[in-house]
Structures are given as C-alpha cells and as structure tokens.
N, C-alpha and C. Protein backbone atom coordinates (compact mmCIF):
# COMPACT_ATOMS: atom_id res chain seq x y z
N UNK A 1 -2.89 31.40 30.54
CA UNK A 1 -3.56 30.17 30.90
C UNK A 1 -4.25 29.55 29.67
N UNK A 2 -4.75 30.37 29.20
CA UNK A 2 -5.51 29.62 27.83
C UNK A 2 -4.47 29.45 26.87
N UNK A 3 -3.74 29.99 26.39
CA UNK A 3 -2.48 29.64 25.30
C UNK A 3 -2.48 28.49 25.86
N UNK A 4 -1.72 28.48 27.20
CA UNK A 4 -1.37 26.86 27.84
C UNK A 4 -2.06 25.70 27.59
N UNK A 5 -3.38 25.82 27.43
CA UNK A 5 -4.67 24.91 27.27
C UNK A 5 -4.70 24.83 26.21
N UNK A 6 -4.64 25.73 25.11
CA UNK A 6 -4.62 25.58 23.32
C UNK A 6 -3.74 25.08 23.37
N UNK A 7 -2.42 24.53 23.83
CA UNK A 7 -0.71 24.25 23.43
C UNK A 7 -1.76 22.48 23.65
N UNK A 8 -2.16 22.55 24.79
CA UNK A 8 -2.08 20.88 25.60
C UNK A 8 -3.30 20.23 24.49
N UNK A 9 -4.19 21.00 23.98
CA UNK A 9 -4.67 20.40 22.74
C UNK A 9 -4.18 20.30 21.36
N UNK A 10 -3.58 20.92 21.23
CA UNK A 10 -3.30 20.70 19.98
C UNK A 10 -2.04 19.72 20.04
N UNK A 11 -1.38 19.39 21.25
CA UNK A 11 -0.40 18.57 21.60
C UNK A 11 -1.20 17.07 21.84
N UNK A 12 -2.38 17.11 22.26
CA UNK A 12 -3.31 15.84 22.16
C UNK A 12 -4.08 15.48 20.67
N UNK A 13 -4.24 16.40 19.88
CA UNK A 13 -4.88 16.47 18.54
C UNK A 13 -3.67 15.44 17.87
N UNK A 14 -2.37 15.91 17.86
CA UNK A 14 -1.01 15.51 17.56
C UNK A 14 -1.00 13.92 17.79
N UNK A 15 -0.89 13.63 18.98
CA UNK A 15 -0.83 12.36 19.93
C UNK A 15 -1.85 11.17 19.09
N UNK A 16 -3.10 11.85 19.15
CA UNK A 16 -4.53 11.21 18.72
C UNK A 16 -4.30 10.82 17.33
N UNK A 17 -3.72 11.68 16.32
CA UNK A 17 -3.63 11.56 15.24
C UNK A 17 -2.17 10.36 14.82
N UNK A 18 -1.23 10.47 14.96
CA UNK A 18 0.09 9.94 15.19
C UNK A 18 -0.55 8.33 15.53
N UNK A 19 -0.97 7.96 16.77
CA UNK A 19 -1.07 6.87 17.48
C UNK A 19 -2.18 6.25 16.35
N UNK A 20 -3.30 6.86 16.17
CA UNK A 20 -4.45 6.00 15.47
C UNK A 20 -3.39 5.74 14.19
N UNK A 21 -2.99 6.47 13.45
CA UNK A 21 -2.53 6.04 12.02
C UNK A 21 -1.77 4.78 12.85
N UNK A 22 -1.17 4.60 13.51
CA UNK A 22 -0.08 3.52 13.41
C UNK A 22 -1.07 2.28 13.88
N UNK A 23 -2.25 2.65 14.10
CA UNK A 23 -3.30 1.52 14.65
C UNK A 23 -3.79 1.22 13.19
N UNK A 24 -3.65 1.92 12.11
CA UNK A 24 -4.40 1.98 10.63
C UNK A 24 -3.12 1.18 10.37
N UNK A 25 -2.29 1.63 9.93
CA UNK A 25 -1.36 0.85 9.62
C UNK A 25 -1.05 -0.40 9.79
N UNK A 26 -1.62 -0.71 11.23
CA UNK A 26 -0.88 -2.15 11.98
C UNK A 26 -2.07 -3.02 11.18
N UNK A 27 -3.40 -2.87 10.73
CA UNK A 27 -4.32 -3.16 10.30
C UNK A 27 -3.93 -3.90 8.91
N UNK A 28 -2.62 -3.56 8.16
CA UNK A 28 -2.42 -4.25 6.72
C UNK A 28 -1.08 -4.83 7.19
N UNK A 29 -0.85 -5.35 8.60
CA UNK A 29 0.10 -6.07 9.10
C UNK A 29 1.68 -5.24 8.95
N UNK A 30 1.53 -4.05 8.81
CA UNK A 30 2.71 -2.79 8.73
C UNK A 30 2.94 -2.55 10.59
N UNK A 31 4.18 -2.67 10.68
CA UNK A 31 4.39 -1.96 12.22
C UNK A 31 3.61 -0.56 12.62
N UNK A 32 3.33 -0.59 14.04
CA UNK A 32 2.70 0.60 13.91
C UNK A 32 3.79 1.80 13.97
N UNK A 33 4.62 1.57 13.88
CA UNK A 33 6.17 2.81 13.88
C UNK A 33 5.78 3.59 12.45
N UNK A 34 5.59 2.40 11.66
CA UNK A 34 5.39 2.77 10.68
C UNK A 34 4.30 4.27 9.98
N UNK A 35 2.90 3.95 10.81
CA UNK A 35 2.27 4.71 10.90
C UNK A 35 2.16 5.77 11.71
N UNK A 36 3.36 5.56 12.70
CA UNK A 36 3.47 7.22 13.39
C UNK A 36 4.22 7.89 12.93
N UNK A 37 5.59 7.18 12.02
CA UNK A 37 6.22 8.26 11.34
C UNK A 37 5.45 8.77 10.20
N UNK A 38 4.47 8.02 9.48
CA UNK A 38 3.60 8.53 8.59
C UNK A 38 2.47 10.14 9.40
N UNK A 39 1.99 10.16 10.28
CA UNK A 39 2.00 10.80 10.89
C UNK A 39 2.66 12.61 11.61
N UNK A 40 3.62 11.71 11.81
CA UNK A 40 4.73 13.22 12.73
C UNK A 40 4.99 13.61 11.00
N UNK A 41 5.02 13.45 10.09
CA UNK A 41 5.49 13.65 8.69
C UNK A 41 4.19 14.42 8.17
N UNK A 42 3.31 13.95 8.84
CA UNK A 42 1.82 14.23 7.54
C UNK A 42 1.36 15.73 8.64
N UNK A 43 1.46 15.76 9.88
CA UNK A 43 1.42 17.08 10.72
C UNK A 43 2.66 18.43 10.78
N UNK A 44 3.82 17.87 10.01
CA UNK A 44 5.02 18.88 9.92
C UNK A 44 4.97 19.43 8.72
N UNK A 45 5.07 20.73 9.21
CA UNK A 45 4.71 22.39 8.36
C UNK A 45 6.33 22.15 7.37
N UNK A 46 7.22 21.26 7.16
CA UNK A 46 8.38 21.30 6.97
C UNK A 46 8.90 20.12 7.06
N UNK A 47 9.76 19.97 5.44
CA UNK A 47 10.26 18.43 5.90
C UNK A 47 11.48 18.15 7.22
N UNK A 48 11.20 16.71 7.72
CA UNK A 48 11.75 16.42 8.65
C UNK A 48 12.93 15.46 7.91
N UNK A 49 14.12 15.25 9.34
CA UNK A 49 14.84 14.15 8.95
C UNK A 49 14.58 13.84 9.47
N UNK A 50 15.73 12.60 9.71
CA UNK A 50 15.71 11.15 10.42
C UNK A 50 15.69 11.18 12.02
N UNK A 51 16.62 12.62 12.44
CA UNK A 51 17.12 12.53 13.98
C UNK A 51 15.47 13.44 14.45
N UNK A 52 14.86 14.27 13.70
CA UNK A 52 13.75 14.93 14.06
C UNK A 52 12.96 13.74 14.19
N UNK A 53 12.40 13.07 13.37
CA UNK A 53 11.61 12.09 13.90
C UNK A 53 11.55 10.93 15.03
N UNK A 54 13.18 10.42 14.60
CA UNK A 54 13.34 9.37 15.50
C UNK A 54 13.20 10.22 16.96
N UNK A 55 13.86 11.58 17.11
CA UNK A 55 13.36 12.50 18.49
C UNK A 55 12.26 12.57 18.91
N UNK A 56 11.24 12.86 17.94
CA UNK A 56 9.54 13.02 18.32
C UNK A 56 8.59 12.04 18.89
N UNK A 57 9.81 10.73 18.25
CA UNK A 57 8.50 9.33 18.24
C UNK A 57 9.55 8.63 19.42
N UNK A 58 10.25 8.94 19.88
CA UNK A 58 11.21 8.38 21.31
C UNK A 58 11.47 6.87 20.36
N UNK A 59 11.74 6.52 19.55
CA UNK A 59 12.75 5.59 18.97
C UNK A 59 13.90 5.71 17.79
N UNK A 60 14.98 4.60 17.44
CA UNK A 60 16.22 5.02 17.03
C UNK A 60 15.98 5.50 15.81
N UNK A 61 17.09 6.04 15.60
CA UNK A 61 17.02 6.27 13.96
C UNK A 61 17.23 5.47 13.37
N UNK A 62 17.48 4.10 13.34
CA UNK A 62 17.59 3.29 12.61
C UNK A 62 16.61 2.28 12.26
N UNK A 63 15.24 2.93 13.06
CA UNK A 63 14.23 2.23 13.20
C UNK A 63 12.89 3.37 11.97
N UNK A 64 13.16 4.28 12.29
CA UNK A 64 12.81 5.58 11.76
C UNK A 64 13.18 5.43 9.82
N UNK A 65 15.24 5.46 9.88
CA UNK A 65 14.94 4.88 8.73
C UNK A 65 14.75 3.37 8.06
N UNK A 66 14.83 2.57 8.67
CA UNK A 66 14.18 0.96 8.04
C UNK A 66 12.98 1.77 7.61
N UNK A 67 12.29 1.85 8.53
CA UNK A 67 10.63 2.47 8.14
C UNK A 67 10.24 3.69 6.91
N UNK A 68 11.22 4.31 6.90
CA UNK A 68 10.66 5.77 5.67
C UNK A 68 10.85 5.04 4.61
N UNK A 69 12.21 3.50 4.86
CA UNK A 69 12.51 3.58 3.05
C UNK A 69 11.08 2.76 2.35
N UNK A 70 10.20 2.12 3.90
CA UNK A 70 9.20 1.39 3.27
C UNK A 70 8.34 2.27 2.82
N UNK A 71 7.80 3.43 3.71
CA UNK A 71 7.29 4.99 3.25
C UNK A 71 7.55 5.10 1.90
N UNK A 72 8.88 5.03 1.88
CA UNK A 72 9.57 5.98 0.19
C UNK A 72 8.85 4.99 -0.90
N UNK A 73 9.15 3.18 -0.43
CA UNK A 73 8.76 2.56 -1.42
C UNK A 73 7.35 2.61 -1.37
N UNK A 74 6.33 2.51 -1.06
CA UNK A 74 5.27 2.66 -1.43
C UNK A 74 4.44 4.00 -2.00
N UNK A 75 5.65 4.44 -1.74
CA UNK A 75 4.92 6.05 -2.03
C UNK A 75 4.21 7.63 -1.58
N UNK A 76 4.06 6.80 0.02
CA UNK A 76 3.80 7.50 1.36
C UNK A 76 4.74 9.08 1.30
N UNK A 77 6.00 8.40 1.48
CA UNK A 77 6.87 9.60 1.79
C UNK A 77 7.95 9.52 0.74
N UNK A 78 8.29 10.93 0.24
CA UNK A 78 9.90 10.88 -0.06
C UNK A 78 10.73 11.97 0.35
N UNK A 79 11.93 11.86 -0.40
CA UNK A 79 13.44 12.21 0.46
C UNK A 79 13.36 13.84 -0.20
N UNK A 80 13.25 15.12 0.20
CA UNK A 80 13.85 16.18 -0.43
C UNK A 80 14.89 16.96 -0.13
N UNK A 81 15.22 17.82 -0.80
CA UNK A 81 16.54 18.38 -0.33
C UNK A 81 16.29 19.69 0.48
N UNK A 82 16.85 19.75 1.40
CA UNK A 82 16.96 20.89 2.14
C UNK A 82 18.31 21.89 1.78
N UNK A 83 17.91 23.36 1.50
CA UNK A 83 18.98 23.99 0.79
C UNK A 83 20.46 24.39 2.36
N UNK A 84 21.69 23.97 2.29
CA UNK A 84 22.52 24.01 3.23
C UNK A 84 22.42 23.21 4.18
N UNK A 85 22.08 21.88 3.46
CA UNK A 85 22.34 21.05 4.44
C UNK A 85 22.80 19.69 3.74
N UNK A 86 23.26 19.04 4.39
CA UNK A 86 23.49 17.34 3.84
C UNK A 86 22.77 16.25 4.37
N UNK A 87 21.95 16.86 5.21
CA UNK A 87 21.21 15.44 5.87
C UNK A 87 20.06 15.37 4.95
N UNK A 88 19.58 13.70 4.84
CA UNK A 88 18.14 13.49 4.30
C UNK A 88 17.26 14.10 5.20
N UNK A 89 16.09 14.37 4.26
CA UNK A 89 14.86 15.38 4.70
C UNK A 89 13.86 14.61 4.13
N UNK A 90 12.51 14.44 4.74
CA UNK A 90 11.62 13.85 4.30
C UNK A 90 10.36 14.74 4.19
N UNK A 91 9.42 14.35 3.25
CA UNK A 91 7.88 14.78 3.57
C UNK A 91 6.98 13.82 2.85
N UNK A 92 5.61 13.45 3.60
CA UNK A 92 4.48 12.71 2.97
C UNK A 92 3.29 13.48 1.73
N UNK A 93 3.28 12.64 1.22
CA UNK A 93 2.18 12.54 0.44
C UNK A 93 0.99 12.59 1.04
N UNK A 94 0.32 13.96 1.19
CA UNK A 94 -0.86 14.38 2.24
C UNK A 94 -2.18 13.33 1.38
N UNK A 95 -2.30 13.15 -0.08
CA UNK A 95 -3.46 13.14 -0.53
C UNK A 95 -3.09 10.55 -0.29
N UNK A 96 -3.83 11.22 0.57
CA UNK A 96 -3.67 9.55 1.11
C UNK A 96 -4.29 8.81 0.25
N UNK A 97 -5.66 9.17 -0.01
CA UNK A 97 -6.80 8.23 -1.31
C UNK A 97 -5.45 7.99 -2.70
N UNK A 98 -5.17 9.14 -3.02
CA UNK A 98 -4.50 8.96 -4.28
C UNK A 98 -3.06 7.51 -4.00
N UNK A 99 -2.37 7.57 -3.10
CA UNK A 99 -1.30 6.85 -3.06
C UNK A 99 -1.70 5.40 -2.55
N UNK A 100 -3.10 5.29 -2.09
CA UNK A 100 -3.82 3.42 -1.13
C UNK A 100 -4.09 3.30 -2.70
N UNK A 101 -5.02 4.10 -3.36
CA UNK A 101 -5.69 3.58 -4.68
C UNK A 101 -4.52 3.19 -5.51
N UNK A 102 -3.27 4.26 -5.82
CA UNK A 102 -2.20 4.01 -6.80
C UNK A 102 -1.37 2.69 -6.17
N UNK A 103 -1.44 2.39 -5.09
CA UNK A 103 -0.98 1.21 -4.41
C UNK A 103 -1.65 -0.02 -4.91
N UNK A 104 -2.81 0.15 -4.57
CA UNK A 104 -4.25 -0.96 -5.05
C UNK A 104 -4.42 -1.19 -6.81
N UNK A 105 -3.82 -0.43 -7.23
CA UNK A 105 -4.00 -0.35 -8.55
C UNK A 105 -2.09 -1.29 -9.68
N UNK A 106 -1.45 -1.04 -8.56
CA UNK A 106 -0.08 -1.43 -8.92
C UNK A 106 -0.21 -3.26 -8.59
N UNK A 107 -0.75 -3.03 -7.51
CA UNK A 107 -0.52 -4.47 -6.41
C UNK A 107 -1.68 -5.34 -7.05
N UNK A 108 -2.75 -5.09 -8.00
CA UNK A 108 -3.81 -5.44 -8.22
C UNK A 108 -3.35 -5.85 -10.02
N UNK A 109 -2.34 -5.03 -10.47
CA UNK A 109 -1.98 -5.38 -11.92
C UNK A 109 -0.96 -6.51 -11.99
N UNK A 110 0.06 -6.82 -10.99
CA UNK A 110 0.99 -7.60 -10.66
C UNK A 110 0.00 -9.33 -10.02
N UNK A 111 -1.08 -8.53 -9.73
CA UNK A 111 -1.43 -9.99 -8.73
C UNK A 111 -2.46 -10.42 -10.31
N UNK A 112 -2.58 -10.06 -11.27
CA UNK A 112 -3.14 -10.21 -12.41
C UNK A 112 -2.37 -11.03 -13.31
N UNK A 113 -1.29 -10.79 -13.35
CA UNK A 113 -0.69 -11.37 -14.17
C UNK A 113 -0.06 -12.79 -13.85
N UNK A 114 0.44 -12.35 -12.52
CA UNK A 114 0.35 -13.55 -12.01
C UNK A 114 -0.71 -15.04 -12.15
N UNK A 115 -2.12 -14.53 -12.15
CA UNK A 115 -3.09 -15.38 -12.59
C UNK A 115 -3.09 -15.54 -13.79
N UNK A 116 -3.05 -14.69 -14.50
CA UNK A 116 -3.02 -15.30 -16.21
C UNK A 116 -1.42 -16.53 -15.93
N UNK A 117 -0.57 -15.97 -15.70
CA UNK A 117 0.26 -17.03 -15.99
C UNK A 117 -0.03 -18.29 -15.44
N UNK A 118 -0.12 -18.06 -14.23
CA UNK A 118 -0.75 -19.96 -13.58
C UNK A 118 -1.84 -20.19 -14.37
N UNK A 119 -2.53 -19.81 -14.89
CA UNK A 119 -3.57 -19.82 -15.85
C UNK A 119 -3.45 -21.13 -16.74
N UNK A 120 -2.19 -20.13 -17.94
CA UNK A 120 -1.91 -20.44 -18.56
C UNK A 120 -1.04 -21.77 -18.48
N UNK A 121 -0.16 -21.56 -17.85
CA UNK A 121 0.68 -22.98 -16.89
C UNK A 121 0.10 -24.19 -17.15
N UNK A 122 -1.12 -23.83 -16.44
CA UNK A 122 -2.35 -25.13 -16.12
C UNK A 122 -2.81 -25.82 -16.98
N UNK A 123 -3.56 -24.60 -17.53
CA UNK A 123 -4.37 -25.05 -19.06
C UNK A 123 -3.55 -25.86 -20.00
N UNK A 124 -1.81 -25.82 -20.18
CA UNK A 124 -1.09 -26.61 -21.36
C UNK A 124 -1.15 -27.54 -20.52
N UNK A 125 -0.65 -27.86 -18.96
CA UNK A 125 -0.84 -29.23 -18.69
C UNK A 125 -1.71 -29.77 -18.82
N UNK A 126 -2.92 -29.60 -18.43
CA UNK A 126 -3.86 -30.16 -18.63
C UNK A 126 -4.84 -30.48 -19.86
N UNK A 127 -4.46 -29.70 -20.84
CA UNK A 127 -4.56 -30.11 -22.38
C UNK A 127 -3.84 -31.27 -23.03
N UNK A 128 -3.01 -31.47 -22.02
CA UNK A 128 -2.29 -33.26 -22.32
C UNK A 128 -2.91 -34.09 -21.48
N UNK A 129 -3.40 -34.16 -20.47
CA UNK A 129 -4.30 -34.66 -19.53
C UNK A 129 -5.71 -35.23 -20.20
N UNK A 130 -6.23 -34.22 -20.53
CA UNK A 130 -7.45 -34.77 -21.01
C UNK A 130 -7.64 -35.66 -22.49
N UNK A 131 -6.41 -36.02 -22.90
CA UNK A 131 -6.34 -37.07 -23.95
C UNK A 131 -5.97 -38.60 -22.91
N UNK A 132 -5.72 -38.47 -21.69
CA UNK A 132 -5.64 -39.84 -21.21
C UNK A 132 -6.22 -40.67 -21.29
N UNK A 133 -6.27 -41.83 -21.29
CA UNK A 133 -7.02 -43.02 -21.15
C UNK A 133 -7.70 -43.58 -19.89
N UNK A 134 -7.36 -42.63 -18.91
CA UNK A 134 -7.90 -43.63 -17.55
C UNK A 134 -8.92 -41.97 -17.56
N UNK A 135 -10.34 -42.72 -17.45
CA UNK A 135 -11.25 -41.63 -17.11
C UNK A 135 -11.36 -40.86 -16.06
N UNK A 136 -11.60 -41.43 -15.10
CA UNK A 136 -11.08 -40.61 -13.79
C UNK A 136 -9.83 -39.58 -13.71
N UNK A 137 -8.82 -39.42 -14.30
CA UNK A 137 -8.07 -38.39 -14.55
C UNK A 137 -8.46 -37.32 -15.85
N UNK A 138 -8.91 -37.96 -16.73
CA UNK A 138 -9.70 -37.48 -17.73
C UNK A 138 -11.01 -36.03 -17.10
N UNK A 139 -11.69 -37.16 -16.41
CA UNK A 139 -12.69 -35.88 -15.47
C UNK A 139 -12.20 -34.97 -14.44
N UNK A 140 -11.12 -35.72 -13.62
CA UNK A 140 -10.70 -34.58 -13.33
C UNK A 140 -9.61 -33.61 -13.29
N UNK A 141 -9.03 -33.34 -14.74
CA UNK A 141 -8.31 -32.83 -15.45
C UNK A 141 -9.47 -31.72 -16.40
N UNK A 142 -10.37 -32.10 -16.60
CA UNK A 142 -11.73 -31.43 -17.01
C UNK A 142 -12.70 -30.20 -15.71
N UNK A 143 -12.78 -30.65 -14.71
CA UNK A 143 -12.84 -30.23 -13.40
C UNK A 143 -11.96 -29.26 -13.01
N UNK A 144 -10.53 -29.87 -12.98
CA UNK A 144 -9.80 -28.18 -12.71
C UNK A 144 -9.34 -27.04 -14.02
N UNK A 145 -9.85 -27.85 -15.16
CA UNK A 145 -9.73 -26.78 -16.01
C UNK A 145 -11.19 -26.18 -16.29
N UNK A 146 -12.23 -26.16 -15.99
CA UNK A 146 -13.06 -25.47 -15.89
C UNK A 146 -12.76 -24.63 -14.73
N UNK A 147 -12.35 -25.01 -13.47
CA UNK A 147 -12.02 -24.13 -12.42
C UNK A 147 -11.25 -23.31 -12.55
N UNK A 148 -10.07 -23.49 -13.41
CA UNK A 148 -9.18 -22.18 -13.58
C UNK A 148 -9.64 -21.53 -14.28
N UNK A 149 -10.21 -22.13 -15.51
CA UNK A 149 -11.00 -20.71 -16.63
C UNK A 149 -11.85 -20.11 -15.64
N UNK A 150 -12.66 -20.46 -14.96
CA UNK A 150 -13.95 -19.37 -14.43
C UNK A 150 -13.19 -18.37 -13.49
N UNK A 151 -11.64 -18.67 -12.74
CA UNK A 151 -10.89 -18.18 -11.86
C UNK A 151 -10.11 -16.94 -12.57
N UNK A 152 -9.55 -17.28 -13.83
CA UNK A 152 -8.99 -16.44 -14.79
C UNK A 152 -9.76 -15.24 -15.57
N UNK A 153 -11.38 -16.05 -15.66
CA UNK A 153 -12.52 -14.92 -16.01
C UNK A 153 -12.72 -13.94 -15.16
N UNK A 154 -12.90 -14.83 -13.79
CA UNK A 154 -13.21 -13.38 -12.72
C UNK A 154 -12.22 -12.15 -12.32
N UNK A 155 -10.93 -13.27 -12.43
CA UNK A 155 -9.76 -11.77 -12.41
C UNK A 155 -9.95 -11.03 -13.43
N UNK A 156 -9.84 -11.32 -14.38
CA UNK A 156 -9.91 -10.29 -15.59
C UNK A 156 -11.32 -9.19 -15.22
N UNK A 157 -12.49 -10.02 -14.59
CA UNK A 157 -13.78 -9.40 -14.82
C UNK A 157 -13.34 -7.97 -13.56
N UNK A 158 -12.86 -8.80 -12.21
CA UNK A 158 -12.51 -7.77 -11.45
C UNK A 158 -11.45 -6.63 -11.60
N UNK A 159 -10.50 -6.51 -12.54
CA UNK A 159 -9.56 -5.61 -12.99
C UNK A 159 -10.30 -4.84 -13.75
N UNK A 160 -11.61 -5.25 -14.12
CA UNK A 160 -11.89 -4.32 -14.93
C UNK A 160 -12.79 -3.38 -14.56
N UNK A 161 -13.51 -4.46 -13.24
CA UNK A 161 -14.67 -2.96 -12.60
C UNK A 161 -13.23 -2.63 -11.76
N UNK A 162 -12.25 -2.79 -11.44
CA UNK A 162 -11.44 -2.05 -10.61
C UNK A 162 -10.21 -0.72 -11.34
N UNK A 163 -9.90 -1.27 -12.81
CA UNK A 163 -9.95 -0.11 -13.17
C UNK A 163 -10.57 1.18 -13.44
N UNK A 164 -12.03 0.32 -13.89
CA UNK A 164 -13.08 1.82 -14.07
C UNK A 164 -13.71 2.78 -12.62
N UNK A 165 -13.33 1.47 -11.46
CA UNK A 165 -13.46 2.16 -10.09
C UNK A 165 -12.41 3.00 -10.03
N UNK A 166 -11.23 3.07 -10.28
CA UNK A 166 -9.91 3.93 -9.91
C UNK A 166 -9.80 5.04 -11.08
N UNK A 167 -10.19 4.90 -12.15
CA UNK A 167 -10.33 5.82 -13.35
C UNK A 167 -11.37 6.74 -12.53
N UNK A 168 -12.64 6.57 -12.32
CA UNK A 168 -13.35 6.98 -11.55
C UNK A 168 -13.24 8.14 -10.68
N UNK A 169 -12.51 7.44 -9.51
CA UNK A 169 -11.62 8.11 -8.25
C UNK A 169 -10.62 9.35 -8.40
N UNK A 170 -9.89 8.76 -9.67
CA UNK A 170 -8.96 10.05 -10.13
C UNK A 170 -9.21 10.89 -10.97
N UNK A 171 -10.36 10.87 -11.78
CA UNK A 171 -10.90 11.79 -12.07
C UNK A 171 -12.12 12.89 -11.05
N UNK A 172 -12.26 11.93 -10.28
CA UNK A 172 -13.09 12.79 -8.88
C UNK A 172 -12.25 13.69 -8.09
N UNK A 173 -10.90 13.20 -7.90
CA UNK A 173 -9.70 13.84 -7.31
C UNK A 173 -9.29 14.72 -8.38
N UNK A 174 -9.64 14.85 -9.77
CA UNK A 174 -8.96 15.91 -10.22
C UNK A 174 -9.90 17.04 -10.76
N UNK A 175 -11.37 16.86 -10.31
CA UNK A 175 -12.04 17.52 -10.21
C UNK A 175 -11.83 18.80 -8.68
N UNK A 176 -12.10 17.62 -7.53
CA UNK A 176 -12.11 18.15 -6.02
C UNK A 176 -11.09 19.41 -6.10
C-alpha cells in the first residue's frame, strides 16, 4: 500500500514538474510542448528518443521532433548516441541558469550590433541633413541624432553591466 502511494507521488511530482515548465516556457511565447519535453528529458535517468517521449507526453513524434530541434538549437537539449542502436537519443542540459544566461548573452550580442549598425546608418544620413538649408529639417535632423547617440550609448552602457553580470554568474557557477 505505501509503495503504491510513493509510486502516485512521485508520478504527481513528475506531472507538476513537466506541466509548470511548459507554463515557463509558454511565458517567452515557446509552445508549452515545448517545455514538457524539456521536462520528461530533464527527469529521465537516461537519454530518451523521439517515440519515448512523444509516448510519455501523448503527442506525435513529429511534434516531439519539430520541438527538440528548437531544444537542440538553443541549447536546452542535444542528440547522443546510444551504443546498438540507430535511433536518435536525446538528453537536457540540467544546469538551466548556465544555458537562459548563455542564451541572454548570445541574443544580447546580436541585438548589439544590430544597434551600432542602425546607429551608424543614421548618423551618415543625417550628417548630410544637417548642412540643409531649410531649418526645420536642420533641427530636426539634430533631434534624432542626438536620440540615436544617447540610444547607441545606452546599449553599449547595458552590454557592459550585462557582461560583467554574466562574467559574474559563471564564475559563481564555477565556484558552486
């Protein structure tokens, strides 16, 4: 009777855990499939495939894999080999801080550069601008180029407490 009762909790511990991630997930506009296969992956003693999961979570495998390769690409999960077999095998990346931050840190260098370039874009147009003759374009050709410099300052300013925040973090993680 009590085994039975330890089985039905730890079968609800399972459930609880599985369902909220895909509620975390749905939170950065990710399906929540997404976050239950992150889940049934992050609770298995052993990598899973495609037909184990898509079995566990009662949807297809083709839904299972659309979803891991987004896993794989972000970094969540990847593919290993299982010895005597040919099917893909998966397992997650348990240390979650390390792969949101290495995420935040990728997605945060790309969205950087991006601003320097419109930045830059701007600033040559508008360095022909402010030799015009009609004042009113004059000022405000002056107006949005003060606005992009102070816009271009703050990214830079924020990459930089956000690198020393993530330098930070991974040296705390390689302490822990």
């Amino acid at each position: 009777m009590k085994k039975d009762n330890d089985k039905r909790k730890l079968e609800e511990v399972r459930n609880i855990l599985i369902e909220g991630l895909g509620r975390v997930f749905s939170q950065y506009s990710f399906p929540d499939v997404l976050g239950h296969i992150y889940g049934v992956l992050f609770l298995a003693d052993e990598p899973l495939g495609l037909d184990d999961i898509a079995q566990e979570l009662g949807v297809s495998k083709s839904t299972v894999s659309n979803n891991i390769r987004i896993l794989e690409g972000v970094g969540y999960a990847r593919k290993v080999w299982v010895k005597g077999s040919r099917r893909d095998y998966y397992e997650v990346e348990r240390n979650l801080s390390k792969v949101v931050l290495e995420t935040i840190e990728k997605n945060y260098e790309k969205e950087l550069e991006i601003y320097v370039g419109i930045s830059e874009s701007c600033k040559n147009l508008l360095g022909e601008v402010v030799d015009s003759s009609d004042e009113r374009l004059k000022e405000k050709a002056e107006f949005y180029y003060q606005n992009i410099d102070s816009l271009e300052k703050q990214t830079k300013r924020v990459a930089s407490k956000l690198s020393e925040f993530l330098l930070s973090v991974f040296q705390e993680e390689e302490k822990g």
